[in-house]
Protein backbone atom coordinates (compact mmCIF):
# COMPACT_ATOMS: atom_id res chain seq x y z
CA UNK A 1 33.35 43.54 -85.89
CA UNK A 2 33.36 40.06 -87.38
CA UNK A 3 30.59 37.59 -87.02
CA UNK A 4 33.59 35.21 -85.16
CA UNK A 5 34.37 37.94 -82.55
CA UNK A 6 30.50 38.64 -82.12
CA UNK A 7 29.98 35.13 -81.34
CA UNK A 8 32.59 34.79 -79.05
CA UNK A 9 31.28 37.80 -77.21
CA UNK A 10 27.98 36.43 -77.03
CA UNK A 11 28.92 32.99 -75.23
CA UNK A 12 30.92 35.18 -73.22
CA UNK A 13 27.84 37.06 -72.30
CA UNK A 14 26.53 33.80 -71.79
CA UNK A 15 28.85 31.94 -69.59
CA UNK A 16 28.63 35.23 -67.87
CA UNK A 17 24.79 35.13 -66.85
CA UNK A 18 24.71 31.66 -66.45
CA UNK A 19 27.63 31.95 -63.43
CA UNK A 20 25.56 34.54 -61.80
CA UNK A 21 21.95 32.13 -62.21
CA UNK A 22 24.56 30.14 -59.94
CA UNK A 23 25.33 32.52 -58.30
CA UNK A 24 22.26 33.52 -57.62
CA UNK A 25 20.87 29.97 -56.98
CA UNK A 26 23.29 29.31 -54.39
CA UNK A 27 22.78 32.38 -52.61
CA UNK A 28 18.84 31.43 -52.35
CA UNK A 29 20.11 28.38 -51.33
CA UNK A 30 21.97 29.33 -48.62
CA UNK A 31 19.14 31.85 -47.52
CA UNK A 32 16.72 28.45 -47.18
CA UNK A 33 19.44 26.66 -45.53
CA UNK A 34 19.97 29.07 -42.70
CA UNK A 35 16.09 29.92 -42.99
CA UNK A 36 15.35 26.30 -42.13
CA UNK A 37 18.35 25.92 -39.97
CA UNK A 38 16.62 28.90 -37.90
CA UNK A 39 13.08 27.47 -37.72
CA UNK A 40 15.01 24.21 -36.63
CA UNK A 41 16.62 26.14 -33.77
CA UNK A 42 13.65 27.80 -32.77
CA UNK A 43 11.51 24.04 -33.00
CA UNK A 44 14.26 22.49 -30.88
CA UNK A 45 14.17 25.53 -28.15
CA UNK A 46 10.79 24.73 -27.85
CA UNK A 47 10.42 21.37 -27.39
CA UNK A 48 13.53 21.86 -24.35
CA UNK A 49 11.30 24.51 -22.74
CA UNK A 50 8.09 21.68 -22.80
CA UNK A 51 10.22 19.21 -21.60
CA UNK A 52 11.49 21.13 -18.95
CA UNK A 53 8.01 22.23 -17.86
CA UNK A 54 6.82 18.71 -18.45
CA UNK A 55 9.48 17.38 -15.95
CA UNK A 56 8.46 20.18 -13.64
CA UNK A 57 5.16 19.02 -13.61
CA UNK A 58 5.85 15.41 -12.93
CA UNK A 59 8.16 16.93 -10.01
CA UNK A 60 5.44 18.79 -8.67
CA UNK A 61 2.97 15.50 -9.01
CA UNK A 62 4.66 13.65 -7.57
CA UNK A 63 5.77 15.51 -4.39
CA UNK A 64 1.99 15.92 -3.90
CA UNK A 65 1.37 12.56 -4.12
CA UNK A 66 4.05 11.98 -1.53
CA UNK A 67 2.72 14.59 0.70
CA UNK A 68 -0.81 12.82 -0.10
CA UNK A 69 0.67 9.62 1.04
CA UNK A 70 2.56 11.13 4.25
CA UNK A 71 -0.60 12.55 5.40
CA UNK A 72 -2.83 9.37 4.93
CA UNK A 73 -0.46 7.85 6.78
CA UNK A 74 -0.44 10.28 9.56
CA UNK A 75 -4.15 10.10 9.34
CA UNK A 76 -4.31 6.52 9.54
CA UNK A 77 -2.17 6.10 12.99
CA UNK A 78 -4.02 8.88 14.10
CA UNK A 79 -7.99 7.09 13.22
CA UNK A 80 -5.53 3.61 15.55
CA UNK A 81 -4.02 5.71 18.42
CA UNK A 82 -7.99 7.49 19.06
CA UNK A 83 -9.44 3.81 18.24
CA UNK A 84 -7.35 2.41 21.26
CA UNK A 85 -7.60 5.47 23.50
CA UNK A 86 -11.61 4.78 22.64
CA UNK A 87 -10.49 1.70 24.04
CA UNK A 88 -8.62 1.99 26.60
CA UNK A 89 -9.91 5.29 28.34
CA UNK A 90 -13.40 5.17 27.35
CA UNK A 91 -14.82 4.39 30.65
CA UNK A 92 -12.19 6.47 32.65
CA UNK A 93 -14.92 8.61 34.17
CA UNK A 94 -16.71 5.61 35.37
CA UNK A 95 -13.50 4.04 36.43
CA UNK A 96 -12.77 6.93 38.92
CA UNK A 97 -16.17 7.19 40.39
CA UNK A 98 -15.70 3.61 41.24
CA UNK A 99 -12.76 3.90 43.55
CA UNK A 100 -15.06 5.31 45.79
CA UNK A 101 -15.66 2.04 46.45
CA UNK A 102 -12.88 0.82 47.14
CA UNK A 103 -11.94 3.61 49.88
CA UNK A 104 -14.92 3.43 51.66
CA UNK A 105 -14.36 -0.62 52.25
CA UNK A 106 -10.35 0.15 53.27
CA UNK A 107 -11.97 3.10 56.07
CA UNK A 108 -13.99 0.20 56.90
CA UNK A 109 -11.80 -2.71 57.55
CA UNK A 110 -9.05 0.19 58.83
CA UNK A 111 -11.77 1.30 61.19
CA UNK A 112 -11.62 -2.20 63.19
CA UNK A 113 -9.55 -2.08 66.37
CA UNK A 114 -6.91 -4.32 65.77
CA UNK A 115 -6.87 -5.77 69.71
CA UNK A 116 -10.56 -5.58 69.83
CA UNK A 117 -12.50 -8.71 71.07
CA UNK A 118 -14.28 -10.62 67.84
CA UNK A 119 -16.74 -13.04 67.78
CA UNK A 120 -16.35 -15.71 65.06
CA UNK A 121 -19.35 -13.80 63.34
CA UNK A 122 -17.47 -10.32 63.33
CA UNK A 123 -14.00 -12.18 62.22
CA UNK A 124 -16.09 -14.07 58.92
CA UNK A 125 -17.46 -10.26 58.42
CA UNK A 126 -14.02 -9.26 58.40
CA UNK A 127 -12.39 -12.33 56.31
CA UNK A 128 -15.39 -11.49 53.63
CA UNK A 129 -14.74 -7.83 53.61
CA UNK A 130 -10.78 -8.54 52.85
CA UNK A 131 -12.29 -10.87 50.34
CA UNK A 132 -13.94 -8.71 48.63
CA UNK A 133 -11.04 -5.83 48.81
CA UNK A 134 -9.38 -8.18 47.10
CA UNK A 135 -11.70 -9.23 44.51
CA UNK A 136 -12.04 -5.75 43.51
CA UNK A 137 -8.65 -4.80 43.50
CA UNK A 138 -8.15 -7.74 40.49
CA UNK A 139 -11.11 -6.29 38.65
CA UNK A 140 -9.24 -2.99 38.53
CA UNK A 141 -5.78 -4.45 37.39
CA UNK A 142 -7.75 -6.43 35.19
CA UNK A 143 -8.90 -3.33 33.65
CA UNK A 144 -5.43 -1.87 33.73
CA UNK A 145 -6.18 0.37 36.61
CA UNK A 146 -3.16 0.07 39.36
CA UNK A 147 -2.34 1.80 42.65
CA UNK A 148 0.67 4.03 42.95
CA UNK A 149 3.23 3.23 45.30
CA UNK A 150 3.40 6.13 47.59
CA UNK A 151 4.50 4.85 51.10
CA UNK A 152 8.39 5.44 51.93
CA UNK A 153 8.68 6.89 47.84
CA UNK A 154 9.96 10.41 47.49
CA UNK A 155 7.15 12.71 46.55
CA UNK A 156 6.88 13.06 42.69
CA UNK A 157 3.86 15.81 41.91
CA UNK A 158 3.34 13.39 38.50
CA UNK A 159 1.67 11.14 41.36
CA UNK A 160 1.62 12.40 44.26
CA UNK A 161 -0.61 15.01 45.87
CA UNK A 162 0.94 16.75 49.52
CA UNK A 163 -1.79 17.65 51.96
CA UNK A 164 0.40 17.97 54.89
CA UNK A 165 4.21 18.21 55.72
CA UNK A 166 5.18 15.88 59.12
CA UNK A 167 8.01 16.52 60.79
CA UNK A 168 10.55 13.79 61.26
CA UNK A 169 14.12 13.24 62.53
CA UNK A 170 14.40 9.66 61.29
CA UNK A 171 13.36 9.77 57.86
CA UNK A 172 14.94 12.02 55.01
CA UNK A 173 12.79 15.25 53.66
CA UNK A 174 10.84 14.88 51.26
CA UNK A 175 9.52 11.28 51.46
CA UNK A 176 6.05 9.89 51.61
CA UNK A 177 5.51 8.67 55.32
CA UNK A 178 1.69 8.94 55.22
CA UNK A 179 -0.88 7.55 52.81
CA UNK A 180 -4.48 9.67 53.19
CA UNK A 181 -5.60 8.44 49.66
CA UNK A 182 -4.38 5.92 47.85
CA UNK A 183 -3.80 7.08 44.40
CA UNK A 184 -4.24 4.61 40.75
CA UNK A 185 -3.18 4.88 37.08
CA UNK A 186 -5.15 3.87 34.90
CA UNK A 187 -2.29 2.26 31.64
CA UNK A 188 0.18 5.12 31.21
CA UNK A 189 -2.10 7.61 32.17
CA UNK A 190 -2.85 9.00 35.73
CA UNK A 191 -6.92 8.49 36.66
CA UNK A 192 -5.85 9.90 40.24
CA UNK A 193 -2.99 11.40 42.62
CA UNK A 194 -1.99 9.87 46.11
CA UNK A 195 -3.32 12.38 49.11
CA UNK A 196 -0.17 11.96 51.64
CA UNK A 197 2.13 13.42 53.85
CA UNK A 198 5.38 14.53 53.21
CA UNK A 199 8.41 14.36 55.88
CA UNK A 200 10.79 17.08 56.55
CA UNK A 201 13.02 18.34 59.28
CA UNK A 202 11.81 19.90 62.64
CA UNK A 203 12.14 23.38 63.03
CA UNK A 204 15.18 23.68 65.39
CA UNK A 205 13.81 26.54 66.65
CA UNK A 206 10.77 25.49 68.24
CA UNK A 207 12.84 22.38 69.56
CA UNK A 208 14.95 24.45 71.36
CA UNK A 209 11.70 26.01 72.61
């Protein structure tokens, strides 16, 4: 072989190995592309899955701070609505231990015979006793306490308490034609029923009897 031809085979050889170190080279490259590209995936699927859980924290704050506020709330009408009752109802015990009172001076003044003979000392006894009726009455409104209308009403058992049932053709069943107690709320809230007497229809029976 001639030294020309043996040259020319050797750049051959050559060109030959250094198109596969490119080869080669670009094939590593491409390895530390998708090597990189990979890690890259995997870095970005990560930081989704802590943003996700980072939202679903702040979700989870923040409907406890809501249920926080809700309840404060709840617990601060509750603290106002005891505060007035406190207020309002606190002496309710006392309140119906007074009306005692108050139905012992109404037997009183009832207990005068209307046609009886007065002297002007008995009729200022009287006047005074109506005054003071009165004046007491005004210190229970004043103190929101209020007598239930029960005369000629139809019986409601929210205020009314039936101790007897009178029989009457002229009036319709089931209303109120006698007052035994007189009965009082105290605000919106009963403090105590009215005793009376209830109408209803004579037995036709024992009228034909």
């Amino acid at each position: 072989m001639s030294k020309k031809n043996k040259a020319k085979l050797n750049k051959e050889d050559e060109l030959e190995k250094n198109n596969s170190d490119i080869v080669n080279s670009e094939s590593e490259n491409l390895e530390q592309n998708s090597t990189v590209a990979n890690d890259t995936d995997a870095d970005n699927e990560k930081q989704n899955e802590l943003e996700e859980n980072l939202r679903d924290e702040i979700e989870q704050l923040r409907d406890e701070k809501l249920r926080l506020l809700a309840d404060m709330e709840n617990l601060r009408k509750r603290s106002d609505r005891d505060r007035m009752d406190s207020i309002r109802y606190g002496n309710i015990n006392f309140a119906r231990d007074i009306l005692s009172l108050g139905d012992n001076l109404s037997r009183a003044l009832d207990a005068i015979p209307k046609d009886a003979e007065k002297t002007e000392t008995i009729t200022n006894l009287i006047n005074g006793l109506r005054m003071v009726q009165r004046e007491f009455t005004s210190i229970l409104e004043k103190h929101g306490i209020k007598k239930i209308e029960a005369l000629n009403q139809r019986f409601d058992h929210n205020f009314h308490q039936a101790m007897m049932e009178i029989e009457s053709e002229e009036v319709e069943e089931g209303i109120v034609i006698q007052e035994i107690q007189s009965g009082y709320n105290m605000h919106d809230r009963l403090l105590r029923p009215s005793m009376v007497g209830v109408a209803k229809k004579p037995n036709k029976d024992e009228k034909k009897k």
